[in-house]
N, C-alpha and C. Protein backbone atom coordinates (compact mmCIF):
# COMPACT_ATOMS: atom_id res chain seq x y z
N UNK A 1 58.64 147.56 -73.79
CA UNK A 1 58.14 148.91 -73.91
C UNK A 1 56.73 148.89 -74.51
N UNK A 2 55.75 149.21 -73.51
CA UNK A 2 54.79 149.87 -74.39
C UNK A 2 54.35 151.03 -75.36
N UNK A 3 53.67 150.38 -76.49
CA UNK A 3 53.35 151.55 -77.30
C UNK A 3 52.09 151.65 -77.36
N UNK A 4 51.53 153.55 -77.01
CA UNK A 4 50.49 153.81 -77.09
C UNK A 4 49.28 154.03 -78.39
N UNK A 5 48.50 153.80 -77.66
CA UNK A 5 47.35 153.99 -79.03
C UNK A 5 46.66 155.61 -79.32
N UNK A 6 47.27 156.11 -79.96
CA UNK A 6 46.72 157.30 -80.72
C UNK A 6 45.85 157.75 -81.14
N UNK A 7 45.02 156.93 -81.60
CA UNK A 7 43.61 156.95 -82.10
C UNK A 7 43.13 155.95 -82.76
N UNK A 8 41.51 155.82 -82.43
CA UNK A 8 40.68 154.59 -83.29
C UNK A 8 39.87 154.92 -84.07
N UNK A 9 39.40 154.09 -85.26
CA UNK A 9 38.47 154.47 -85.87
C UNK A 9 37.55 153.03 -86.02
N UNK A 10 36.44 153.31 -86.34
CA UNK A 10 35.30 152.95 -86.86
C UNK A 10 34.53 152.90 -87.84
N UNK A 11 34.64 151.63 -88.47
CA UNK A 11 34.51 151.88 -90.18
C UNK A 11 33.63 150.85 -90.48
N UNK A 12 32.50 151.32 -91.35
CA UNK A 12 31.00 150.43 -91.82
C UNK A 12 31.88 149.16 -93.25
N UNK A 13 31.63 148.15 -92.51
CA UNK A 13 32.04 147.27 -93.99
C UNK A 13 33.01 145.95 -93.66
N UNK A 14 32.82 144.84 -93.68
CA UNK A 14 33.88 143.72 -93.42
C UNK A 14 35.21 143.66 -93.60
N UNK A 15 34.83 143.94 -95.38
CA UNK A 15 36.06 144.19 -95.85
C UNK A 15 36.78 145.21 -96.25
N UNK A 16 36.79 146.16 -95.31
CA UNK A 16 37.25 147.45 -95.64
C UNK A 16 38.56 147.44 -94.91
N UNK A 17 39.59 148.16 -95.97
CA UNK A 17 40.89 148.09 -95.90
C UNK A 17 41.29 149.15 -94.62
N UNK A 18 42.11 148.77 -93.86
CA UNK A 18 42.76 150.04 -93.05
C UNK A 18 42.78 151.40 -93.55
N UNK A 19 42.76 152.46 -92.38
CA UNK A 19 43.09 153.36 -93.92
C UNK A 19 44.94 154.56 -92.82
N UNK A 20 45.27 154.56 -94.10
CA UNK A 20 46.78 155.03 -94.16
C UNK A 20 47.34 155.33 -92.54
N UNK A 21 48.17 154.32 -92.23
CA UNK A 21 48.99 155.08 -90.82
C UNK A 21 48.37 153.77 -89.58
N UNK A 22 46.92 153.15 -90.27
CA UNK A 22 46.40 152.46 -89.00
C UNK A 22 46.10 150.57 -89.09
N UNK A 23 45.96 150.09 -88.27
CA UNK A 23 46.10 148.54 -88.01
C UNK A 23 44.61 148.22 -87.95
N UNK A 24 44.57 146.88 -88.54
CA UNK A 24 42.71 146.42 -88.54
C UNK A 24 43.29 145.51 -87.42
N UNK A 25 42.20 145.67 -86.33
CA UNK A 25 41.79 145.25 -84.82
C UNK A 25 40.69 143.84 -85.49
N UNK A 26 41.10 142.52 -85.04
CA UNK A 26 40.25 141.88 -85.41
C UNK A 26 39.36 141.37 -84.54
N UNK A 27 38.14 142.21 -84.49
CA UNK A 27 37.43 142.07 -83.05
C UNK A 27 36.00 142.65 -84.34
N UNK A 28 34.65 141.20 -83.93
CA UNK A 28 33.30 141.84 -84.25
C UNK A 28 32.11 142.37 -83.52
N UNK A 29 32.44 143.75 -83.20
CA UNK A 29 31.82 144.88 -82.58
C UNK A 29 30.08 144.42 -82.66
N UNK A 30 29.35 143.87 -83.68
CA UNK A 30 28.49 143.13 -83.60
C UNK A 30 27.85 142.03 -83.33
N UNK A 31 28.93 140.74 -83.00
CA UNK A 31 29.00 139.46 -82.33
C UNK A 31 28.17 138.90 -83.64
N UNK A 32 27.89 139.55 -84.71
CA UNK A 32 27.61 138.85 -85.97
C UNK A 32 26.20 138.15 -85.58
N UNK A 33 25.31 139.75 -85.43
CA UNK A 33 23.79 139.59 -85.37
C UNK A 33 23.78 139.62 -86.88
N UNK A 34 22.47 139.08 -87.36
CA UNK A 34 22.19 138.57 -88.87
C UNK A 34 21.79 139.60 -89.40
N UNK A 35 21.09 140.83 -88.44
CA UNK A 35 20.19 141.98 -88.89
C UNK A 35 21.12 143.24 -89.21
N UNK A 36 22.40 143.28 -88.44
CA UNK A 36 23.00 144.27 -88.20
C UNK A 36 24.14 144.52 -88.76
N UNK A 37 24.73 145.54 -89.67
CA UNK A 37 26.43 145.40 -90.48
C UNK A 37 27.26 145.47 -89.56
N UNK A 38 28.49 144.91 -90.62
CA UNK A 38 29.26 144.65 -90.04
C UNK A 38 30.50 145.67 -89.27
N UNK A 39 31.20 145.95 -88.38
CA UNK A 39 31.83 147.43 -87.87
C UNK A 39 32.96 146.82 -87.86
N UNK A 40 34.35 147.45 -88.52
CA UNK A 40 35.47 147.35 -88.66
C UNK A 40 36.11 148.33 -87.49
N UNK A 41 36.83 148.01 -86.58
CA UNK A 41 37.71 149.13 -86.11
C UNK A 41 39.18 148.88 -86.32
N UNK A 42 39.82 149.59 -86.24
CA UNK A 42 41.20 150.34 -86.80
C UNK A 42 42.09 150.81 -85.34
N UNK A 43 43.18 150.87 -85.40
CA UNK A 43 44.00 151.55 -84.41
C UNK A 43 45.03 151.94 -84.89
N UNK A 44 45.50 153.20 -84.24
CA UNK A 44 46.74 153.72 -84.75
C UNK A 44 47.90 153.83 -83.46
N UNK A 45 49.01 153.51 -83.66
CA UNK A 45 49.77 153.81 -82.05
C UNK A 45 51.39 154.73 -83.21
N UNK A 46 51.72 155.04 -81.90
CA UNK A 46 52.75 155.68 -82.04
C UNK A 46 54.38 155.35 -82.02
């Protein structure tokens, strides 16, 4: 059974914690340019 994804978020910071209800996606949205922070995304499913 698949379960769907509900919503994502996008959050400034490496180490920034999930926040309540959602899963840290371990994927770097920046490919870890030297100039650029780092982007956390999040998912929530149902």
């Amino acid at each position: 059974m698949t379960v769907a994804i509900t919503d994502l978020k996008v959050i400034k910071g490496e180490y920034t914690e999930a926040p309540q209800g959602f899963q840290k996606i371990p994927v770097d949205l920046n490919m870890r340019r030297w100039w650029q922070i780092y982007l956390a995304l999040f998912q929530k499913r149902k």
